[in-house]
C-alpha atoms as a PDB file:
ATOM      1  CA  UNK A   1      -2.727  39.467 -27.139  1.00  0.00           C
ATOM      2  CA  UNK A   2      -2.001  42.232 -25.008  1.00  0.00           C
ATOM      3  CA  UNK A   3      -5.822  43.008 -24.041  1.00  0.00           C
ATOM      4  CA  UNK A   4      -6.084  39.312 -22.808  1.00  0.00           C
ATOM      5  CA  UNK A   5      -2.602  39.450 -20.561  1.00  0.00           C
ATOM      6  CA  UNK A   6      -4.052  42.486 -18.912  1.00  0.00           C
ATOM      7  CA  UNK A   7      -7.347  41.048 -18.461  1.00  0.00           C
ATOM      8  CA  UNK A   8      -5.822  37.967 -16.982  1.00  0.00           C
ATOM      9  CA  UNK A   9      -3.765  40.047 -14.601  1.00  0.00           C
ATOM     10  CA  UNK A  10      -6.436  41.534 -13.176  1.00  0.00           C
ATOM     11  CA  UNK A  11      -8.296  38.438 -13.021  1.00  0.00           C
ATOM     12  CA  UNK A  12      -5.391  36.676 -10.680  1.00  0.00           C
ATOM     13  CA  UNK A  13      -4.650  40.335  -8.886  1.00  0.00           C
ATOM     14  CA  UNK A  14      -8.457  39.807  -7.766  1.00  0.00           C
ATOM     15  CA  UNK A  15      -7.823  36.002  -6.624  1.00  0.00           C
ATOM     16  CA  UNK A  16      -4.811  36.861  -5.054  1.00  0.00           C
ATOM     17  CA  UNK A  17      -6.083  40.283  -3.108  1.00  0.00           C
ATOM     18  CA  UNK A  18      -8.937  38.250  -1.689  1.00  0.00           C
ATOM     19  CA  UNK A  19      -7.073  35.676  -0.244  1.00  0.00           C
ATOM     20  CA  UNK A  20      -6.032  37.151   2.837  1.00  0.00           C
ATOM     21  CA  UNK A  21      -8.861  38.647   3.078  1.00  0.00           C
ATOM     22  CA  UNK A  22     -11.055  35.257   2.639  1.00  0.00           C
ATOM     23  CA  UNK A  23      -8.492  33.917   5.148  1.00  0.00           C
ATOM     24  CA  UNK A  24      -9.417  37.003   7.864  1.00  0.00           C
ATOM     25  CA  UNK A  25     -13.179  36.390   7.191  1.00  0.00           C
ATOM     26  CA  UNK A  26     -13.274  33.311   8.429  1.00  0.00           C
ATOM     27  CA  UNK A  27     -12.550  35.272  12.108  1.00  0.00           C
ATOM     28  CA  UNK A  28     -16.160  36.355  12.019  1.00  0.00           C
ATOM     29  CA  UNK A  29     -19.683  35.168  12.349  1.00  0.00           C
ATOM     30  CA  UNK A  30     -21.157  34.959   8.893  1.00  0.00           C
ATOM     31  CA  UNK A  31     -23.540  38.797   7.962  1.00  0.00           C
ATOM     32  CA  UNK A  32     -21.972  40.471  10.754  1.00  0.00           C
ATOM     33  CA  UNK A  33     -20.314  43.844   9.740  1.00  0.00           C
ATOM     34  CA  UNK A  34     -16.731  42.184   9.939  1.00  0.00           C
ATOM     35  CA  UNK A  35     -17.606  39.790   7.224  1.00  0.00           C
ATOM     36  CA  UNK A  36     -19.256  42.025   5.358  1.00  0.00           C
ATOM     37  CA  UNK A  37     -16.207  44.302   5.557  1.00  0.00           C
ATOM     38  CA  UNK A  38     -13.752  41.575   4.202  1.00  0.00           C
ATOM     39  CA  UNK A  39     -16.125  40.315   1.604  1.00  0.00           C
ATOM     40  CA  UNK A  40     -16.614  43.585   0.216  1.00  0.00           C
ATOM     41  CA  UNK A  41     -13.195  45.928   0.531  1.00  0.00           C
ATOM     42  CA  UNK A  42     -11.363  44.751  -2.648  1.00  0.00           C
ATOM     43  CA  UNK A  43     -14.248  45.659  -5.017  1.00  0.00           C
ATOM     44  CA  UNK A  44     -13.571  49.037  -4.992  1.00  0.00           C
ATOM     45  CA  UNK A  45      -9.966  48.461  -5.793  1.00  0.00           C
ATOM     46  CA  UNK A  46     -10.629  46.025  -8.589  1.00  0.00           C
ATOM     47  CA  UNK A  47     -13.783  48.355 -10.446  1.00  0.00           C
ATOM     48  CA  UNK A  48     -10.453  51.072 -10.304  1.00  0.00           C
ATOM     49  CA  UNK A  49      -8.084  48.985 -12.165  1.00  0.00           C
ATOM     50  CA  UNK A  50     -10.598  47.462 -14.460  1.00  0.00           C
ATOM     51  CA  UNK A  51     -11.625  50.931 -15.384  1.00  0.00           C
ATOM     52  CA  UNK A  52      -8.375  52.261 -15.420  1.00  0.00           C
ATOM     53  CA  UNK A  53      -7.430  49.114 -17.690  1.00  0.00           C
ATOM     54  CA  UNK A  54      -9.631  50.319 -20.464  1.00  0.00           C
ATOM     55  CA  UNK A  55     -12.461  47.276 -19.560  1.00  0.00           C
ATOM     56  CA  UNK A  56     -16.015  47.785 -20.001  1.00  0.00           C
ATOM     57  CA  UNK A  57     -18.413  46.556 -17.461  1.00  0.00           C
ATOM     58  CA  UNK A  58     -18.925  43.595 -19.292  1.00  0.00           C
ATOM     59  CA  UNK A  59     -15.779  42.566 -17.720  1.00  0.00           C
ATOM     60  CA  UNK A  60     -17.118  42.500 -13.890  1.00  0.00           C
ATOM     61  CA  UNK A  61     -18.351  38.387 -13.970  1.00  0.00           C
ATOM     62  CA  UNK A  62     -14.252  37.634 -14.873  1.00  0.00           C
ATOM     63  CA  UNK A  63     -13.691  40.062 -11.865  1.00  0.00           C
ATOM     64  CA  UNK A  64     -16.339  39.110  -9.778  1.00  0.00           C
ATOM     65  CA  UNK A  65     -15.335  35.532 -10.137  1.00  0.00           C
ATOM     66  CA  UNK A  66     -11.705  36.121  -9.428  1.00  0.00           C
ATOM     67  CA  UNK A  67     -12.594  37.649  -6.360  1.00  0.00           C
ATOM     68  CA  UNK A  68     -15.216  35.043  -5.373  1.00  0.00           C
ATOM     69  CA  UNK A  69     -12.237  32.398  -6.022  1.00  0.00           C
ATOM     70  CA  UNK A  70      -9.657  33.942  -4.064  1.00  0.00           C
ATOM     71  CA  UNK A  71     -12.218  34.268  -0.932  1.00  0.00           C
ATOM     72  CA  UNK A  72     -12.830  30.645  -1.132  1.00  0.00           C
ATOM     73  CA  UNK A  73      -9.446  29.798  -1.533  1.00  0.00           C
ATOM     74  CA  UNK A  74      -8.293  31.688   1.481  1.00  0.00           C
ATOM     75  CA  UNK A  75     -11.592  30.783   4.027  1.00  0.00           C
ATOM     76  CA  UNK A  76     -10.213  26.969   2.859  1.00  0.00           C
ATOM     77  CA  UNK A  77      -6.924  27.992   3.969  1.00  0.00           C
ATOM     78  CA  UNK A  78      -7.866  29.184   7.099  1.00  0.00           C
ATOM     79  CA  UNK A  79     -10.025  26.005   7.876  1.00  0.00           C
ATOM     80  CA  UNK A  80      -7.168  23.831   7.146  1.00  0.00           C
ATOM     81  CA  UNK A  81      -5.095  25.778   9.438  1.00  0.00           C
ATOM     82  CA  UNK A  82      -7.410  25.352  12.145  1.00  0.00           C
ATOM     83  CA  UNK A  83      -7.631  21.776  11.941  1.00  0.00           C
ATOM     84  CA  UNK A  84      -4.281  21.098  11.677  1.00  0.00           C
ATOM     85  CA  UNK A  85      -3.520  23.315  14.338  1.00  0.00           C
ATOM     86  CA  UNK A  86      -1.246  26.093  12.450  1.00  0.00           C
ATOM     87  CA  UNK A  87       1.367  24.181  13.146  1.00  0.00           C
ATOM     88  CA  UNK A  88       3.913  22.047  10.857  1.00  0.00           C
ATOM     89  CA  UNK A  89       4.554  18.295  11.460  1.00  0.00           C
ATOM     90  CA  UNK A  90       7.853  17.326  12.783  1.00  0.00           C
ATOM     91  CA  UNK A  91       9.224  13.953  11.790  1.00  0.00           C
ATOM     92  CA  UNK A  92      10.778  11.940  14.682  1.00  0.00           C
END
């Protein structure tokens, strides 16, 4: 029970950790080194903790996906932001 609490830790800690960082990508033209950079600068932290949590690397899709989750969650976040201005509704 423990093994799958862990493993679904690091799962969310990947979704979480990438969405700021999906949020920032949005800032920059799709392939250019900015994007790339923001795409790619969790991975290394999440292979460490994976490793360090005693998973194989049979375990990178969960990872992989986590991270691929929380960069579309946060580029969504930033497009809604931008439409709606950044800005709360007041009610009058």
């Amino acid at each position: 029970m423990l093994y799958i609490s862990v493993l679904l830790g690091l799962v969310l800690f990947a979704i979480i950790i990438n969405l700021p960082l999906g949020y920032l990508r949005q800032n920059y033209e799709k392939f250019s080194f900015g994007w790339y950079f923001y795409v790619h600068i969790s991975i290394p932290l999440i292979i460490f903790l994976r490793i360090k949590s005693g998973f194989s690397w049979r375990f990178i899709p969960l990872t992989l996906v986590g991270a691929m989750v929380g960069q579309i969650l946060g580029g969504k976040i930033h497009k809604r932001r931008k439409v709606n201005g950044g800005q709360k509704k007041e009610n009058v």
